[in-house]
N, C-alpha and C. Protein backbone atom coordinates (compact mmCIF):
# COMPACT_ATOMS: atom_id res chain seq x y z
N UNK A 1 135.40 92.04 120.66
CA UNK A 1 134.84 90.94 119.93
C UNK A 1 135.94 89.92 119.66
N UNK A 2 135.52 88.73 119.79
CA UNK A 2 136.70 87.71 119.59
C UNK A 2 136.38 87.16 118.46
N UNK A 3 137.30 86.27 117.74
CA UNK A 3 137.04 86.01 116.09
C UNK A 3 138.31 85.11 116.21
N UNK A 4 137.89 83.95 115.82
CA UNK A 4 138.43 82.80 115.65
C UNK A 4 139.04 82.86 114.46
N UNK A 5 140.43 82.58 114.65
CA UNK A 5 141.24 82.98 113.70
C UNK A 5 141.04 82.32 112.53
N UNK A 6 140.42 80.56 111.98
CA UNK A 6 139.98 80.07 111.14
C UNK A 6 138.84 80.86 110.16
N UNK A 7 138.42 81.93 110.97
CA UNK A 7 137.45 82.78 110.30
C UNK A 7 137.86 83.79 109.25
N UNK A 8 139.07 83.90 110.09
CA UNK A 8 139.65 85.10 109.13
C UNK A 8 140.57 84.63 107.77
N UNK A 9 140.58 85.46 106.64
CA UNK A 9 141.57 85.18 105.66
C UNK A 9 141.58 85.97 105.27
N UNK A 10 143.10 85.88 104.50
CA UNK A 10 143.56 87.27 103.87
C UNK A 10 142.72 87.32 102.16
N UNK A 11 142.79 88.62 101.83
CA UNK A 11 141.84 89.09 100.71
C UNK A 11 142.70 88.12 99.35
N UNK A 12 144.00 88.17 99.26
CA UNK A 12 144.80 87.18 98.21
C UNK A 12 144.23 85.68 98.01
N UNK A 13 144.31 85.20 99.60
CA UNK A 13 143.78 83.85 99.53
C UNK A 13 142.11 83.99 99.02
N UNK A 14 141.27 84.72 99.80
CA UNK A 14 140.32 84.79 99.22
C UNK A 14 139.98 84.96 97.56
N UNK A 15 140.89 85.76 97.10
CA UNK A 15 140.38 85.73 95.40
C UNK A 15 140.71 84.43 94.95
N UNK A 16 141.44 83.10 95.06
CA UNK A 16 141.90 82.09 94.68
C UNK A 16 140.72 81.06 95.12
N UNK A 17 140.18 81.72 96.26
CA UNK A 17 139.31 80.44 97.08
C UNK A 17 137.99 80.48 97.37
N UNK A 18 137.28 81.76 96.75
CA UNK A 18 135.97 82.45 96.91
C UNK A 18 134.78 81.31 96.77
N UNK A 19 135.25 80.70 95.81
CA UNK A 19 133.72 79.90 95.86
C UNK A 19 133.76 78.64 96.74
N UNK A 20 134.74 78.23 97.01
CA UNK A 20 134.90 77.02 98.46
C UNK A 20 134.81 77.97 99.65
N UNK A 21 134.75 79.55 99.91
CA UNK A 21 134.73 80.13 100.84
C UNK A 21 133.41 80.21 100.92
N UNK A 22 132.81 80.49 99.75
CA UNK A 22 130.94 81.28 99.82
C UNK A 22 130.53 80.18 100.42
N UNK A 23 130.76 78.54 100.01
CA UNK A 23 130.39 77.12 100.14
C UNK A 23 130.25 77.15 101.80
N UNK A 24 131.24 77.19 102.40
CA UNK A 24 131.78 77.14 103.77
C UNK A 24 131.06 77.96 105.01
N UNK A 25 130.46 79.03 104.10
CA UNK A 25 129.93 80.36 104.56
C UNK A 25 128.63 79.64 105.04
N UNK A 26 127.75 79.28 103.74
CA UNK A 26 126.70 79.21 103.63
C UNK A 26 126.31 77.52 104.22
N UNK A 27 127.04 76.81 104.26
CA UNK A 27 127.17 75.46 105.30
C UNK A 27 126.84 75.81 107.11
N UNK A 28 128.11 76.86 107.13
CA UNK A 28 128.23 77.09 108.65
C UNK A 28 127.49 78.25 109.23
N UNK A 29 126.91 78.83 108.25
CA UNK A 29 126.40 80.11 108.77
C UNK A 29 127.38 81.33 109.48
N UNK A 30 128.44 81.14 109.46
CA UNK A 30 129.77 81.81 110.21
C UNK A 30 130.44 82.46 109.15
N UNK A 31 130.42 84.09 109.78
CA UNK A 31 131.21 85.33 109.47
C UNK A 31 132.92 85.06 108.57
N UNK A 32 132.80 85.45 107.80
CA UNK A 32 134.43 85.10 107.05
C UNK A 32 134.41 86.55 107.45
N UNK A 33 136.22 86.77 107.66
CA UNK A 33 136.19 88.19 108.16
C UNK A 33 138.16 87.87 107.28
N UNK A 34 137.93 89.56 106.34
CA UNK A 34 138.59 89.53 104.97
C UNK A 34 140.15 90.49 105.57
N UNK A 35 140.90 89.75 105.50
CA UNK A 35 142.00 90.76 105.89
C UNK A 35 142.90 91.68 105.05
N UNK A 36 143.45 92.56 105.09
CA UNK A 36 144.20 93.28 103.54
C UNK A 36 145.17 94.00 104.40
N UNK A 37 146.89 93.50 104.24
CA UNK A 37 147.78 93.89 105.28
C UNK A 37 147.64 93.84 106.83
N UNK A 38 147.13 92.18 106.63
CA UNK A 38 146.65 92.20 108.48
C UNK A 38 145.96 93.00 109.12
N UNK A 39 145.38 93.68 107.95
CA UNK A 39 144.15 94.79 109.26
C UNK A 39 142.69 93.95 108.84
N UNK A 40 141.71 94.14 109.61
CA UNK A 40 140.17 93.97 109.06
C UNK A 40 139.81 94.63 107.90
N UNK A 41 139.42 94.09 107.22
CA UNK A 41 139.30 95.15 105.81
C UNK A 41 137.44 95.07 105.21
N UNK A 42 136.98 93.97 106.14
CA UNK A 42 136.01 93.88 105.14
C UNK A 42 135.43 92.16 105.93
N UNK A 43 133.41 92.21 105.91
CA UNK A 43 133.13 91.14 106.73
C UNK A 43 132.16 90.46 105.38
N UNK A 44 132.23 88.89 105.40
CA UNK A 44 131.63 88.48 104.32
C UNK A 44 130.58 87.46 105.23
N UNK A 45 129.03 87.55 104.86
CA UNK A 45 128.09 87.35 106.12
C UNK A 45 127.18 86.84 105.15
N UNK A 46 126.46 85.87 105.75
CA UNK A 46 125.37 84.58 104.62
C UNK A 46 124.20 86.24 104.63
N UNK A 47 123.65 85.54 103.84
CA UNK A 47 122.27 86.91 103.64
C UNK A 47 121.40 86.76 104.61
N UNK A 48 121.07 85.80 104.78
CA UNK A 48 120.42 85.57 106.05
C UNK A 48 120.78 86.21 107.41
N UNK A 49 121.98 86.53 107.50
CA UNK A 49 122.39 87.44 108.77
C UNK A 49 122.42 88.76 107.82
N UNK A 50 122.54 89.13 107.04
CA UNK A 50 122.58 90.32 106.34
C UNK A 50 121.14 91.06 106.44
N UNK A 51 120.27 90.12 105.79
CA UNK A 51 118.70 90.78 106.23
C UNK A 51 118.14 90.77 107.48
N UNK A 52 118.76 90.31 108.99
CA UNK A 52 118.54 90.52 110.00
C UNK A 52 119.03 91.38 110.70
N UNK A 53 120.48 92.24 109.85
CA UNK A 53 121.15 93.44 110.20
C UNK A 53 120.17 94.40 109.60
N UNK A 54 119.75 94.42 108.37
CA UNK A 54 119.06 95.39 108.11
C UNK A 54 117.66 95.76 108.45
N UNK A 55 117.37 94.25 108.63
CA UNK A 55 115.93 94.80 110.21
C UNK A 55 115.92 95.30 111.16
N UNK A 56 116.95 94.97 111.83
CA UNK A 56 117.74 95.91 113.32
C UNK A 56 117.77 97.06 112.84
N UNK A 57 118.58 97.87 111.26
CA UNK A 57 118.64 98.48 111.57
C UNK A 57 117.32 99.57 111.01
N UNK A 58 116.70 98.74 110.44
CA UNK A 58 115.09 99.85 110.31
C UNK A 58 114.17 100.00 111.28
N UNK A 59 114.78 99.01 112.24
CA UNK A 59 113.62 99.10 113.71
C UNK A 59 114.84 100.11 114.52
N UNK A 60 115.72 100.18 115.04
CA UNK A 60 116.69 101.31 115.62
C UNK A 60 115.83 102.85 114.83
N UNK A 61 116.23 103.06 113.73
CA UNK A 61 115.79 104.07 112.88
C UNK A 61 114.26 104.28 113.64
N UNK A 62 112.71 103.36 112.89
CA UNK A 62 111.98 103.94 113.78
C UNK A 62 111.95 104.14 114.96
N UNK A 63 112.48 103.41 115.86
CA UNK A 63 112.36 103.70 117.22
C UNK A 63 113.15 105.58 117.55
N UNK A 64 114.21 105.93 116.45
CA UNK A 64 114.58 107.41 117.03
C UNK A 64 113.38 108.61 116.27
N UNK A 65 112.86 107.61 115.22
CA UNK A 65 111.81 108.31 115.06
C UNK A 65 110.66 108.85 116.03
N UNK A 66 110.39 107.52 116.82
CA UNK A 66 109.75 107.96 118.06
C UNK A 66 109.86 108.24 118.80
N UNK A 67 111.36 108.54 118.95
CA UNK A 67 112.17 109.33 120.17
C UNK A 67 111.76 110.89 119.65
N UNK A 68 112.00 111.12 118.69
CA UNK A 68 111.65 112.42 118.08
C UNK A 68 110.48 112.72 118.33
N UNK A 69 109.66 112.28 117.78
CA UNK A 69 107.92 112.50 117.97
C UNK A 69 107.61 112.84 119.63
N UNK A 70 107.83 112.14 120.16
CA UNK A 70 107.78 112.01 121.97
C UNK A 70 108.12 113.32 122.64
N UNK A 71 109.18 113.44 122.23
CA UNK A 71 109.91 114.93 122.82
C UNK A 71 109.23 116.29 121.97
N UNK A 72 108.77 115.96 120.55
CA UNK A 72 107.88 117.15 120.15
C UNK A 72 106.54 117.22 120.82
N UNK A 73 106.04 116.40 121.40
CA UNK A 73 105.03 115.85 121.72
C UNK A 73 105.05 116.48 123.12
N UNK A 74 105.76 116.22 123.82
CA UNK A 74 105.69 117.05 125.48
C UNK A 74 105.84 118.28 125.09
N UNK A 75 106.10 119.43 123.86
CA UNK A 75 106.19 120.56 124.12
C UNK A 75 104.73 120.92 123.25
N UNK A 76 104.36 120.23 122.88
CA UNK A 76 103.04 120.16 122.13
C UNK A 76 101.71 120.82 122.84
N UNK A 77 101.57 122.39 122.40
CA UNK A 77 100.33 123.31 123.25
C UNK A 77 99.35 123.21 121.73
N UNK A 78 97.80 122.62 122.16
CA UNK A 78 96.91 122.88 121.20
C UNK A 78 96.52 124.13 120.90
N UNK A 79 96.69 124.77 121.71
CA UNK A 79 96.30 126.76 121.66
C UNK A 79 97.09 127.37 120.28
N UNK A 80 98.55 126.83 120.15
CA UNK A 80 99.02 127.22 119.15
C UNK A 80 98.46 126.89 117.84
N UNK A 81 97.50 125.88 117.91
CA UNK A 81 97.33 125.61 116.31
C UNK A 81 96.51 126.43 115.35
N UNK A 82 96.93 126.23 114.07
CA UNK A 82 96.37 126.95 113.23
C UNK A 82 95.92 126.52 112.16
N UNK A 83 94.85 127.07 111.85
CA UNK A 83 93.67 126.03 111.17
C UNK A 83 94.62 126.53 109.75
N UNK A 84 94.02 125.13 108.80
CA UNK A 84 94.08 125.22 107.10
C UNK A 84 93.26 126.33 106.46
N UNK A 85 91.92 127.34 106.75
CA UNK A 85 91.30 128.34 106.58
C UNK A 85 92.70 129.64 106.42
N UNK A 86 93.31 129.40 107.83
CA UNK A 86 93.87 130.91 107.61
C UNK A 86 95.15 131.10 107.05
N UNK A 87 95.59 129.45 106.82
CA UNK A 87 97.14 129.44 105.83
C UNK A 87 96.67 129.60 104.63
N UNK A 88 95.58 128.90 104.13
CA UNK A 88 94.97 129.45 103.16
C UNK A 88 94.81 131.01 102.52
C-alpha cells in the first residue's frame, strides 16, 4: 500500500493539531495515518469510510456464514432426522 507521506503524522504533532487535522480529514475525505517512533501506530478515517468498513465487514461475516451452511448442507441425509415427539 502506498501512503503519501503528507498523510502521515507523528502522534506529538497530532495532539497539538487534532482539530485542524479532524478539519482536513473531513474536507478531503483522506486517511491521516498516526505515527509513534516512525512505525504505523494507528489510522484516523472520516466515519463515512468507517461505516463502509463495517459493512464489508458484516457482509464477509455472512457470506462465511453461508459458506458454513453450504458445506453442512451437502452432507445433509433427511433419513437421519428426528422428530420433536421423540426428543421429547
Amino acid at each position: 500500500m502506498l501512503i503519501e507521506p503528507k498523510q502521515m503524522i507523528p502522534i506529538t504533532r497530532l495532539q497539538k493539531e487534532l482539530t485542524q487535522t479532524v478539519r482536513n480529514l473531513s474536507n478531503s475525505g483522506k486517511a491521516v495515518y498516526i505515527l509513534k517512533n516512525n512505525s504505523m501506530e494507528a489510522v484516523l478515517l472520516s466515519f463515512q469510510e468507517y461505516e463502509y468498513l463495517k459493512d464489508l465487514e458484516e457482509i464477509f461475516e455472512r457470506q462465511e456464514i453461508k459458506n458454513c451452511i453450504d458445506v453442512r448442507m451437502e452432507k445433509y441425509d433427511k433419513k437421519n432426522n428426528v422428530s420433536w415427539e421423540s426428543i421429547r
